[in-house]
Protein backbone atom coordinates (compact mmCIF):
# COMPACT_ATOMS: atom_id res chain seq x y z
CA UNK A 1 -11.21 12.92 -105.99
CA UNK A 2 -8.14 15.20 -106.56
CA UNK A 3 -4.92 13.72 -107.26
CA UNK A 4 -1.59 15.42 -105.71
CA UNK A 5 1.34 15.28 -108.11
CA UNK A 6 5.02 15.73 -107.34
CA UNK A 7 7.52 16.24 -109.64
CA UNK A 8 10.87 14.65 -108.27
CA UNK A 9 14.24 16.51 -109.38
CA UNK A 10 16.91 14.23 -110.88
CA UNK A 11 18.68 13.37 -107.44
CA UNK A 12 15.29 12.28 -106.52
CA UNK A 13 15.22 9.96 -108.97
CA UNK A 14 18.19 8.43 -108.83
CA UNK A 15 18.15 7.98 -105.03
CA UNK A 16 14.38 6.44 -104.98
CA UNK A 17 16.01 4.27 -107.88
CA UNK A 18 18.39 2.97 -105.36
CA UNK A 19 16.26 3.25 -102.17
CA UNK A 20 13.19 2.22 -102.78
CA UNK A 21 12.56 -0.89 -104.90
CA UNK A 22 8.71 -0.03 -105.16
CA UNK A 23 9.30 3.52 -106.93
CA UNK A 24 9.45 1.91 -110.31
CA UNK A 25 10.19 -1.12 -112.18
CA UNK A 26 14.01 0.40 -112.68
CA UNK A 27 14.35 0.42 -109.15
CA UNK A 28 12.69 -3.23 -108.73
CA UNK A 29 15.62 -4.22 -111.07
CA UNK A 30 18.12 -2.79 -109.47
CA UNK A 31 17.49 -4.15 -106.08
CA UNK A 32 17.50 -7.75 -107.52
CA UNK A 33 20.61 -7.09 -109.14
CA UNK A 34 22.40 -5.56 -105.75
CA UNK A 35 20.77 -8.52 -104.11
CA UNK A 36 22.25 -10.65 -106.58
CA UNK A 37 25.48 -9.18 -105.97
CA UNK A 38 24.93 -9.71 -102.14
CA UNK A 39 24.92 -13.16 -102.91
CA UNK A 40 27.82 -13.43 -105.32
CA UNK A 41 29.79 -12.18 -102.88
CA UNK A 42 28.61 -14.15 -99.71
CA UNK A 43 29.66 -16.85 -101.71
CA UNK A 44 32.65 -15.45 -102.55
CA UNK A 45 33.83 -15.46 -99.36
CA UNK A 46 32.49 -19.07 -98.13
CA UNK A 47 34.13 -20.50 -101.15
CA UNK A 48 37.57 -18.83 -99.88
CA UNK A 49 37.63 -20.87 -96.49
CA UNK A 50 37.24 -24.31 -98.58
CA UNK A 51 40.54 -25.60 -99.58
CA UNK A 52 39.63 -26.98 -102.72
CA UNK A 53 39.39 -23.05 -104.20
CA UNK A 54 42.47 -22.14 -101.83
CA UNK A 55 45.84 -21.94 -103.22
CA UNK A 56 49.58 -21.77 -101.30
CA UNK A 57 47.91 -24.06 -98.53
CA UNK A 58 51.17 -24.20 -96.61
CA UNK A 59 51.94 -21.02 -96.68
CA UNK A 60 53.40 -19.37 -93.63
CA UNK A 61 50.90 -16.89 -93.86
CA UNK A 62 47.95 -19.21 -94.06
CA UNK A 63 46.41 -20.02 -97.34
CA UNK A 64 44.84 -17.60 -100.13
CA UNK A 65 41.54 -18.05 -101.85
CA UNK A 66 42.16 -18.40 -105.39
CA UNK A 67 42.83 -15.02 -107.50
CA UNK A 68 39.15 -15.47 -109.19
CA UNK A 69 37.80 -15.03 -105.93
CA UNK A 70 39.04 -11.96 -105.15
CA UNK A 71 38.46 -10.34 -108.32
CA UNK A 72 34.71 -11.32 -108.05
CA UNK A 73 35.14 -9.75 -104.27
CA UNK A 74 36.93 -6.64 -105.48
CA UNK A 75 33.94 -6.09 -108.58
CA UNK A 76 31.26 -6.56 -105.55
CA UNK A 77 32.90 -4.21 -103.44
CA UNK A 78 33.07 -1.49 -105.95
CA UNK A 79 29.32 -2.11 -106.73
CA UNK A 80 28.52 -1.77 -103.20
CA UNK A 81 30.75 1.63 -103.01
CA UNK A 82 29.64 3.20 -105.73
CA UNK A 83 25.70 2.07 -104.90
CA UNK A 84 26.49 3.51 -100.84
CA UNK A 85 28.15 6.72 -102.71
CA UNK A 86 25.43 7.65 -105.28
CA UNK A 87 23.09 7.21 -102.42
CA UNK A 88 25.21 9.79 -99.86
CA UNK A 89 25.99 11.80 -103.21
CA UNK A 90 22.15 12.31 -104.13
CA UNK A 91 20.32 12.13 -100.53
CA UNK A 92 20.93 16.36 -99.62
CA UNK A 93 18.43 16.85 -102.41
CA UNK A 94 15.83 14.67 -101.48
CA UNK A 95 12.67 15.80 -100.02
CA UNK A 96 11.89 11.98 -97.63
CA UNK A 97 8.02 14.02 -97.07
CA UNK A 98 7.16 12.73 -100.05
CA UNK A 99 8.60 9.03 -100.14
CA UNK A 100 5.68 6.60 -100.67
CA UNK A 101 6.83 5.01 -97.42
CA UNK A 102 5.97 8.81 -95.86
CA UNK A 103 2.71 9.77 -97.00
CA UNK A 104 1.51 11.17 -93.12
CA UNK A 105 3.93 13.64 -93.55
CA UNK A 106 3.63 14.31 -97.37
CA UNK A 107 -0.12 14.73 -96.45
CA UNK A 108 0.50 16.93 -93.11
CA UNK A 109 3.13 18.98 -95.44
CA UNK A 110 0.10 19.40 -98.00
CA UNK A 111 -2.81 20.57 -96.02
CA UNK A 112 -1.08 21.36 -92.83
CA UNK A 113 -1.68 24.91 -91.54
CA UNK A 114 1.51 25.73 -90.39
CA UNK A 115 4.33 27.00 -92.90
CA UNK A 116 5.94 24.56 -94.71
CA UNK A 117 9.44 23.17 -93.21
CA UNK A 118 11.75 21.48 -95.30
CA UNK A 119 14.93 19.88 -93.73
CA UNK A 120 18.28 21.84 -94.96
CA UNK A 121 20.32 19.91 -96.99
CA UNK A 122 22.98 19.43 -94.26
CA UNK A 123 19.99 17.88 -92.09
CA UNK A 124 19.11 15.59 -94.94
CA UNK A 125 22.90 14.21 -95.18
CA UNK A 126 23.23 13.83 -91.50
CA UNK A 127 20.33 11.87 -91.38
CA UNK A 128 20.69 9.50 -93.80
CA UNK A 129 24.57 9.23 -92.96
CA UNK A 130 23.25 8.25 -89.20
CA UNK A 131 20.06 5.88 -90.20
CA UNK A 132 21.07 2.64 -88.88
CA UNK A 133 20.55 0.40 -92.25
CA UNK A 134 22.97 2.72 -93.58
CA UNK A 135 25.69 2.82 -90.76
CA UNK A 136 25.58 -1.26 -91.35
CA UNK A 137 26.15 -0.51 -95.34
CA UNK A 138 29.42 1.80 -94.62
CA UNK A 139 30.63 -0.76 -92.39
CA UNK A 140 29.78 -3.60 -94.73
């Protein structure tokens, strides 16, 4: 029994990082911690709609969650921006063929006997800019 190696390039391995929590115990962490921060800021914003962490309750404009709040909102959101970003930023340079999740193709890519076909990097962007998970992400 042979084993087929890969050597992933740094963009690789930062968007597998993100992607994929299985591709290594990094990545395992990571997707706790954005999980984490899923909840944080779920919270966040079911804590705003209960007066007791509201303040200027008769306001003309309606009451405003408390300042602490919306700093814990704003660090959330710039986690989830700059997690979406790196993603968009890194996925032209991945090859998805050989994603663990992918191995039919990454096998008919190896001992297929056609010529080999890689997506252009364009290809790869437009396709993970229109994969549904992510279209709910941007609009998250």
């Amino acid at each position: 029994k042979r084993n087929i190696t890969v050597k992933w390039t740094l963009c690789e391995r930062i968007f597998y990082t993100l992607e994929d929590p299985d591709s290594s115990t990094a990545a395992n962490i990571l997707s706790f911690l954005i999980l984490l921060v899923i909840v944080v800021s779920s919270f966040c914003f079911i804590f705003s709609t209960v007066p007791a962490f509201q303040q200027d309750i008769d306001h003309k404009d309606g009451p405003k969650p408390h300042e602490v709040l919306n700093v814990i909102d704003r660090i959330c959101l710039v986690i989830f921006v700059v997690e979406y970003v790196t993603r968009l930023l890194t996925c032209w340079n991945v090859r998805t063929e050989i994603s663990r999740k992918n191995q039919t193709a990454l096998v008919a890519v190896v001992v297929g006997l056609g010529p080999i076909r890689l997506p252009s990097p364009l290809f790869r962007v437009i396709h993970f800019f229109f994969a549904p998970a992510n279209l709910v992400d941007l609009v998250a």
